[in-house]
PDB file of N, CA and C in Angstrom:
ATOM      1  N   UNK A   1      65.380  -4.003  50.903  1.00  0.00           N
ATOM      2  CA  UNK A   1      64.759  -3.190  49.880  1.00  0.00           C
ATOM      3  C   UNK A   1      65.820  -2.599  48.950  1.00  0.00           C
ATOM      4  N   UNK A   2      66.910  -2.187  49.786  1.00  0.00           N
ATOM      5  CA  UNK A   2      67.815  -1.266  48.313  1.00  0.00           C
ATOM      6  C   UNK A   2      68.439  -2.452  47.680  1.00  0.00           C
ATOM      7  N   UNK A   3      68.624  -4.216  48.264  1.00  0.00           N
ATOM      8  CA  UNK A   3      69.131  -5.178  47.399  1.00  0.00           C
ATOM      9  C   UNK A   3      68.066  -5.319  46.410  1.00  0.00           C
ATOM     10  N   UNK A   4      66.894  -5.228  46.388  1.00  0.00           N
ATOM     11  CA  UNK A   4      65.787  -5.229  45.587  1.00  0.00           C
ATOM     12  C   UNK A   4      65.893  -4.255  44.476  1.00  0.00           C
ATOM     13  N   UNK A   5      66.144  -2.936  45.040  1.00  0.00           N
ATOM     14  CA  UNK A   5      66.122  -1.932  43.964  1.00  0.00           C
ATOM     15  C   UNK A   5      67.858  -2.190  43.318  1.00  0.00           C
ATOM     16  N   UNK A   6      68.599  -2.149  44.037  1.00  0.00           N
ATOM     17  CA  UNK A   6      70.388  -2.559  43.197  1.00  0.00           C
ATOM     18  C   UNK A   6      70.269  -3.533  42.239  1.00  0.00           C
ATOM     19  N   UNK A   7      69.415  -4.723  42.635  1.00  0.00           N
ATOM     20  CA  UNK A   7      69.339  -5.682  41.581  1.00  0.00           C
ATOM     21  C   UNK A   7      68.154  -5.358  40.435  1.00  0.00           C
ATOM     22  N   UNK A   8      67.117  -4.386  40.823  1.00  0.00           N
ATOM     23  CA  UNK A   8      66.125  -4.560  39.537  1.00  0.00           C
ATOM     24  C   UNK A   8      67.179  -3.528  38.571  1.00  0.00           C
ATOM     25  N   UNK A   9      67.864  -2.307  39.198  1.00  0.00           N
ATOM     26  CA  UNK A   9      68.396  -1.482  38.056  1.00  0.00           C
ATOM     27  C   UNK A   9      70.105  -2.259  37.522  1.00  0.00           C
ATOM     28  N   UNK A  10      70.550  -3.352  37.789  1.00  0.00           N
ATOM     29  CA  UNK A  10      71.577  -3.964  37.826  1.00  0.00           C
ATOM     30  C   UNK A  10      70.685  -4.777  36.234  1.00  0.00           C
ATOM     31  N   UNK A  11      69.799  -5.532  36.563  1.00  0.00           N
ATOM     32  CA  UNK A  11      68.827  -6.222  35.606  1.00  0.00           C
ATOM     33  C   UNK A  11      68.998  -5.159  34.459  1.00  0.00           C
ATOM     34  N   UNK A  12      68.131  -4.041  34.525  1.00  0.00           N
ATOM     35  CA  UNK A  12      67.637  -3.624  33.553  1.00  0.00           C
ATOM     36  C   UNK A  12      68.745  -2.614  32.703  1.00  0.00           C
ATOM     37  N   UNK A  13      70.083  -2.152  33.167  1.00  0.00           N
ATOM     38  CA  UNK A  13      71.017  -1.785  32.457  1.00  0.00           C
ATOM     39  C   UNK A  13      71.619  -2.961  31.931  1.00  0.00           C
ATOM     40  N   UNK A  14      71.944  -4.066  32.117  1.00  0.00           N
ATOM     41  CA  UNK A  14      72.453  -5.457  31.041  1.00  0.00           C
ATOM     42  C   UNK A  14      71.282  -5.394  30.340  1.00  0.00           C
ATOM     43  N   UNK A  15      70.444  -5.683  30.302  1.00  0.00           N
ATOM     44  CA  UNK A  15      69.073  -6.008  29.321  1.00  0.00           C
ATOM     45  C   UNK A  15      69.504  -5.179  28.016  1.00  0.00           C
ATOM     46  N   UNK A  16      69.533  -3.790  28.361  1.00  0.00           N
ATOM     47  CA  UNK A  16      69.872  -3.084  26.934  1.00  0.00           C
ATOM     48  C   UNK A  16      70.714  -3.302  25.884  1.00  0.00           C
ATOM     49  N   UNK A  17      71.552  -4.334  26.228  1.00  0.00           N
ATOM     50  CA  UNK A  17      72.546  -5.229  25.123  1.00  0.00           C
ATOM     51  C   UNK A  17      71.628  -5.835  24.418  1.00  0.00           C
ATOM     52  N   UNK A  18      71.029  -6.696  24.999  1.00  0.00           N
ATOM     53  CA  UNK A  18      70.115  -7.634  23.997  1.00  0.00           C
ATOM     54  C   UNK A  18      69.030  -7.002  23.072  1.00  0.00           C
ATOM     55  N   UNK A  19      68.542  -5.567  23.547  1.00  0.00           N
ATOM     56  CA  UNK A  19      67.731  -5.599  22.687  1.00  0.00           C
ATOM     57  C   UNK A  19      68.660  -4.214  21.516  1.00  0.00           C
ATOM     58  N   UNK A  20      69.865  -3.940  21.646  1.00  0.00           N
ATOM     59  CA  UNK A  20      70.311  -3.406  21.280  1.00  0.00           C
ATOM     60  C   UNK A  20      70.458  -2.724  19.446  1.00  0.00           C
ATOM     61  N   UNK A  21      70.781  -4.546  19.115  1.00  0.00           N
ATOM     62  CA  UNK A  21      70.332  -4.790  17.610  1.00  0.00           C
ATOM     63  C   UNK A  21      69.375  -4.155  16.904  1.00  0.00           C
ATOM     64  N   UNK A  22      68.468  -4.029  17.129  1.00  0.00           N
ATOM     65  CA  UNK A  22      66.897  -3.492  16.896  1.00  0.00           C
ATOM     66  C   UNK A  22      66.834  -2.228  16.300  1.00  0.00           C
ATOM     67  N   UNK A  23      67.610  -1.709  16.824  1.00  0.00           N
ATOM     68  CA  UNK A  23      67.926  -0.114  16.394  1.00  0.00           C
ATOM     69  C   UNK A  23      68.468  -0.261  14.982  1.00  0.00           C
ATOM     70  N   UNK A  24      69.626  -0.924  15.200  1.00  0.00           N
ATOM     71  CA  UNK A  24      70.022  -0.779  13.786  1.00  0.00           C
ATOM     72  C   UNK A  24      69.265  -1.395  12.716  1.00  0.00           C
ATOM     73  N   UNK A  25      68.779  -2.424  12.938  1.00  0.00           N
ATOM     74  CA  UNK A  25      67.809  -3.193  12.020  1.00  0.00           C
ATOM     75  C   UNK A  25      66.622  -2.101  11.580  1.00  0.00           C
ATOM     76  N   UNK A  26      66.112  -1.658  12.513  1.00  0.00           N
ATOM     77  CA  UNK A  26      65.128  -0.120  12.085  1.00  0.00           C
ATOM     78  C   UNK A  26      65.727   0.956  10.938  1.00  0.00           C
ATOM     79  N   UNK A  27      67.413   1.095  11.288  1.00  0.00           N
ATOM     80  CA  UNK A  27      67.660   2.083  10.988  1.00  0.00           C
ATOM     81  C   UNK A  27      68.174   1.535   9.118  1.00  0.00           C
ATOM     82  N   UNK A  28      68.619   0.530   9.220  1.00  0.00           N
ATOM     83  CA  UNK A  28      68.592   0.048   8.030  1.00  0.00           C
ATOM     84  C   UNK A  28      67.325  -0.523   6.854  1.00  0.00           C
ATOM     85  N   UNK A  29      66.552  -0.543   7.820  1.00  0.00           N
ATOM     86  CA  UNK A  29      65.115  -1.004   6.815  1.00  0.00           C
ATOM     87  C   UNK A  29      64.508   0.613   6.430  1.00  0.00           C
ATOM     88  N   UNK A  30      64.587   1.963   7.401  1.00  0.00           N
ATOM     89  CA  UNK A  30      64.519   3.044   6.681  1.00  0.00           C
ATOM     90  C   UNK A  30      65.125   3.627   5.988  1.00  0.00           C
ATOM     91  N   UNK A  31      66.275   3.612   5.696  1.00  0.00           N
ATOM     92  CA  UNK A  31      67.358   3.830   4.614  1.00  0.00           C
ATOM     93  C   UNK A  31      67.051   3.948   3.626  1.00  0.00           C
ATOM     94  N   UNK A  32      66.239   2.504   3.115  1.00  0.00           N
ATOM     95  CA  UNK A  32      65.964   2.007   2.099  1.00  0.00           C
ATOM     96  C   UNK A  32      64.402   2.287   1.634  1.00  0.00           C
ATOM     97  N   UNK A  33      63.614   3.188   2.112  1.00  0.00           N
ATOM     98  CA  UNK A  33      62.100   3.461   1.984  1.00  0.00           C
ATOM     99  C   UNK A  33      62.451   4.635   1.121  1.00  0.00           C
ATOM    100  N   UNK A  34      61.492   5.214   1.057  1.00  0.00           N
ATOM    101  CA  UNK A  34      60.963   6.558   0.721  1.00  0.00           C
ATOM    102  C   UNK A  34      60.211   7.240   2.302  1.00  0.00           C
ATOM    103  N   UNK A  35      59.658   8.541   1.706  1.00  0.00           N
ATOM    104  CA  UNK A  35      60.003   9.516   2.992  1.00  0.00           C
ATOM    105  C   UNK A  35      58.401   9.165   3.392  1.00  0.00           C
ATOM    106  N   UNK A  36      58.026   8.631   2.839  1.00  0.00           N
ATOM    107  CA  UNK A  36      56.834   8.440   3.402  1.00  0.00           C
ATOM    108  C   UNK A  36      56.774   6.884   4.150  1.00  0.00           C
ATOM    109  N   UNK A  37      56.777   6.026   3.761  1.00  0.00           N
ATOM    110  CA  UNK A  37      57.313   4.857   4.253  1.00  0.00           C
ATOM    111  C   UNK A  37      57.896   4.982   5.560  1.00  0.00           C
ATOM    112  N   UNK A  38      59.315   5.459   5.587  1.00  0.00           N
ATOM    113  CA  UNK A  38      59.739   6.203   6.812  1.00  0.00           C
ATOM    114  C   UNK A  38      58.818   6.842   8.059  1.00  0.00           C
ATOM    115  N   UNK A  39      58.218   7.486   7.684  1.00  0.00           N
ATOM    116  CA  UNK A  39      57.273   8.679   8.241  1.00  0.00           C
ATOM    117  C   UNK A  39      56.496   7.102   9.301  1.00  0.00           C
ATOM    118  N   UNK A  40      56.060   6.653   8.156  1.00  0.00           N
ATOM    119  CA  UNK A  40      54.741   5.472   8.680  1.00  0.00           C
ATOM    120  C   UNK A  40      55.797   4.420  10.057  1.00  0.00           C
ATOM    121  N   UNK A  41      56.886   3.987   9.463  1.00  0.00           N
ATOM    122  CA  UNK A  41      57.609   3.070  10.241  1.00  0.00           C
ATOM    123  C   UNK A  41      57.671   3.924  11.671  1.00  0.00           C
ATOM    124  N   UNK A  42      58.145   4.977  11.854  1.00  0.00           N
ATOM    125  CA  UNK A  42      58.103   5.831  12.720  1.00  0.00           C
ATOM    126  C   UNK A  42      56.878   5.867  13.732  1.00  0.00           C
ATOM    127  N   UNK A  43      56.068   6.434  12.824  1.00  0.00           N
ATOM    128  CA  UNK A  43      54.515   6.028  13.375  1.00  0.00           C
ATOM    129  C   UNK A  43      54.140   4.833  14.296  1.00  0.00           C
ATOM    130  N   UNK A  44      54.608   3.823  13.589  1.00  0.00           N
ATOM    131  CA  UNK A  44      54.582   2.487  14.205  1.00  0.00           C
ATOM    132  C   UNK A  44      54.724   2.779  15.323  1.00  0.00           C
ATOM    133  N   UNK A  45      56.147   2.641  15.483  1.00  0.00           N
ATOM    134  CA  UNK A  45      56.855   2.472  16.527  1.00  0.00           C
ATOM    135  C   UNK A  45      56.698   3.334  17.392  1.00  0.00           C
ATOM    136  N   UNK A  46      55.837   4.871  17.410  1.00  0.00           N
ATOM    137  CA  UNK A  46      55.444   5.551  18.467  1.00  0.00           C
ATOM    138  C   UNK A  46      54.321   4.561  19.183  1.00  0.00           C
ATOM    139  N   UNK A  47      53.232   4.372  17.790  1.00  0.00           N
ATOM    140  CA  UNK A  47      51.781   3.577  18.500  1.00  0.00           C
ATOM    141  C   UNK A  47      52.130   2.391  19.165  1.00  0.00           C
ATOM    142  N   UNK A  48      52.812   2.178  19.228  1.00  0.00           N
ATOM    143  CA  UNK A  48      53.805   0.501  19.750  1.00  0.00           C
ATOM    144  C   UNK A  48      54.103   0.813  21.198  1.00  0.00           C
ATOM    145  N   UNK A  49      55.210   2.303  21.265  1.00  0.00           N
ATOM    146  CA  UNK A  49      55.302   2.588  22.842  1.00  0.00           C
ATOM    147  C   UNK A  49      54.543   3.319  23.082  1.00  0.00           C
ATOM    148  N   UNK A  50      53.448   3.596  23.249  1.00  0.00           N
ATOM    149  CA  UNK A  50      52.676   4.661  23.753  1.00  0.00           C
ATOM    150  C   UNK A  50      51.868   4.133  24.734  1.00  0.00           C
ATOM    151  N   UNK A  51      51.895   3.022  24.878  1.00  0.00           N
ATOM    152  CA  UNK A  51      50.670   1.681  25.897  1.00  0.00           C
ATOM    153  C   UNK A  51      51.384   1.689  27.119  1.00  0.00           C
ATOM    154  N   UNK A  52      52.903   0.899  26.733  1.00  0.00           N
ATOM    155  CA  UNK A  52      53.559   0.789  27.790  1.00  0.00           C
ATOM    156  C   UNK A  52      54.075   2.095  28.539  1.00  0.00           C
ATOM    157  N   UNK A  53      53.743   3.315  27.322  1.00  0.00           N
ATOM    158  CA  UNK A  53      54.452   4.539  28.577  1.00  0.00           C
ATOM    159  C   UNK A  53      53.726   5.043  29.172  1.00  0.00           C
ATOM    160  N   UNK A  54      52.348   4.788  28.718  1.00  0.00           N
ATOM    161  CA  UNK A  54      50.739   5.661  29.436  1.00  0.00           C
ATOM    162  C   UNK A  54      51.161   4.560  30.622  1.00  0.00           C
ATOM    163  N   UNK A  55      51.140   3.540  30.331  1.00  0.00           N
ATOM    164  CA  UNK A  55      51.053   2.148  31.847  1.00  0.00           C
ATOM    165  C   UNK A  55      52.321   2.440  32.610  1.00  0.00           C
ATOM    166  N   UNK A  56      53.396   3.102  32.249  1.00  0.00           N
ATOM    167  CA  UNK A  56      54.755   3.445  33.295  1.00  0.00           C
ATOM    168  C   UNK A  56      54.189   5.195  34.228  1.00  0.00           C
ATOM    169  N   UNK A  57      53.882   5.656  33.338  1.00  0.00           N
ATOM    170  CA  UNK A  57      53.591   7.302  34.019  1.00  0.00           C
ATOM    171  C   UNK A  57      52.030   7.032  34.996  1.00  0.00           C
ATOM    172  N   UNK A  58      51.411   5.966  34.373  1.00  0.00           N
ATOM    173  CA  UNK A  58      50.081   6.069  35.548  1.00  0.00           C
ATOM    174  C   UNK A  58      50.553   5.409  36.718  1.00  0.00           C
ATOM    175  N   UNK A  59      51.648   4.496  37.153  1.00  0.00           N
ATOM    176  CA  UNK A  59      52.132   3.905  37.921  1.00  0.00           C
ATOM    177  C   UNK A  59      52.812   4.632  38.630  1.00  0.00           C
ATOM    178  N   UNK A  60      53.961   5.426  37.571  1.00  0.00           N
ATOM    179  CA  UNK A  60      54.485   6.497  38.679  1.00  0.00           C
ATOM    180  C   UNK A  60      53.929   7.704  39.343  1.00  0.00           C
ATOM    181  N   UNK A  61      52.775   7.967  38.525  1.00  0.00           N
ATOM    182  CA  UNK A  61      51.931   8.931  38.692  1.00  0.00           C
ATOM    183  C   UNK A  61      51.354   8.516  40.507  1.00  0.00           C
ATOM    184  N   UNK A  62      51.115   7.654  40.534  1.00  0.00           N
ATOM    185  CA  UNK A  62      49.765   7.114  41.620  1.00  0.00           C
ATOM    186  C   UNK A  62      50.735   6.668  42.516  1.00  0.00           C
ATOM    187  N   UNK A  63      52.117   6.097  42.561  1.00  0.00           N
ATOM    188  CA  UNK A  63      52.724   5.838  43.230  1.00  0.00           C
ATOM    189  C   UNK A  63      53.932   7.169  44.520  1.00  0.00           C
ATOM    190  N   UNK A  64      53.968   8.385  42.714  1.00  0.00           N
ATOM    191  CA  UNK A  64      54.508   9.651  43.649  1.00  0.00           C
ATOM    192  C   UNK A  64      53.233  10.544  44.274  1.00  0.00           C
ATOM    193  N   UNK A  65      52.109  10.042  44.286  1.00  0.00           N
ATOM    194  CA  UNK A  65      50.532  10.806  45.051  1.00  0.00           C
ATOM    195  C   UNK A  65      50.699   9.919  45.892  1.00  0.00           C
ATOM    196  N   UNK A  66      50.671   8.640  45.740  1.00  0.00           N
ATOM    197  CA  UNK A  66      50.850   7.906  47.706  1.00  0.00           C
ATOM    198  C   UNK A  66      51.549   8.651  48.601  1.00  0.00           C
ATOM    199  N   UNK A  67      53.035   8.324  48.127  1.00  0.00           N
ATOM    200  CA  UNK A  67      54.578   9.199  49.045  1.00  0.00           C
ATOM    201  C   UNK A  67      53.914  10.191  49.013  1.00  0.00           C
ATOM    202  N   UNK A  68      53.661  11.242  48.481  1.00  0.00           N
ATOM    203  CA  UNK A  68      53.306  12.628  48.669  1.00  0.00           C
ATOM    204  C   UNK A  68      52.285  12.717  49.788  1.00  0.00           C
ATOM    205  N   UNK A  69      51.813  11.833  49.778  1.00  0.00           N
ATOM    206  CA  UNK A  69      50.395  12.251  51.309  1.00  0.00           C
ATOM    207  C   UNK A  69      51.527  11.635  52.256  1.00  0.00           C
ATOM    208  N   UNK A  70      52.172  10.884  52.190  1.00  0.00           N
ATOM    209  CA  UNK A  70      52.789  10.093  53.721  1.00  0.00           C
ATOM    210  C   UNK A  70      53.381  11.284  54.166  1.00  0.00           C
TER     211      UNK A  70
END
């Protein structure tokens, strides 16, 4: 089990290279907007993560109420 968990967080700290780029590509396409434009891109990108973080916190949610009764 902890080779399981060493390797999923081993995985997922390299991963952050690749998607690294992204940021800046964001940060350069708002540069160039107006403040409203901006505002909206922003927007986006909250409504974008907001799925996957409701689906990470209900997981951890239900998973730290299991452990908690054991």
């Amino acid at each position: 089990m902890k080779r399981f968990v060493f390797a999923g967080l081993l995985l997922i700290m390299l991963s952050g290279a690749a998607y690294g780029q992204g940021c800046s590509v964001c940060t350069k396409a708002a540069a160039g907007m107006d403040d409203k434009s901006a505002k909206g891109l922003n927007g986006g990108i909250v409504y974008l993560a907001f799925l996957p973080l409701i689906f990470m916190g209900t997981v951890g949610f239900l998973w730290w109420k299991q452990n908690r009764s054991a």
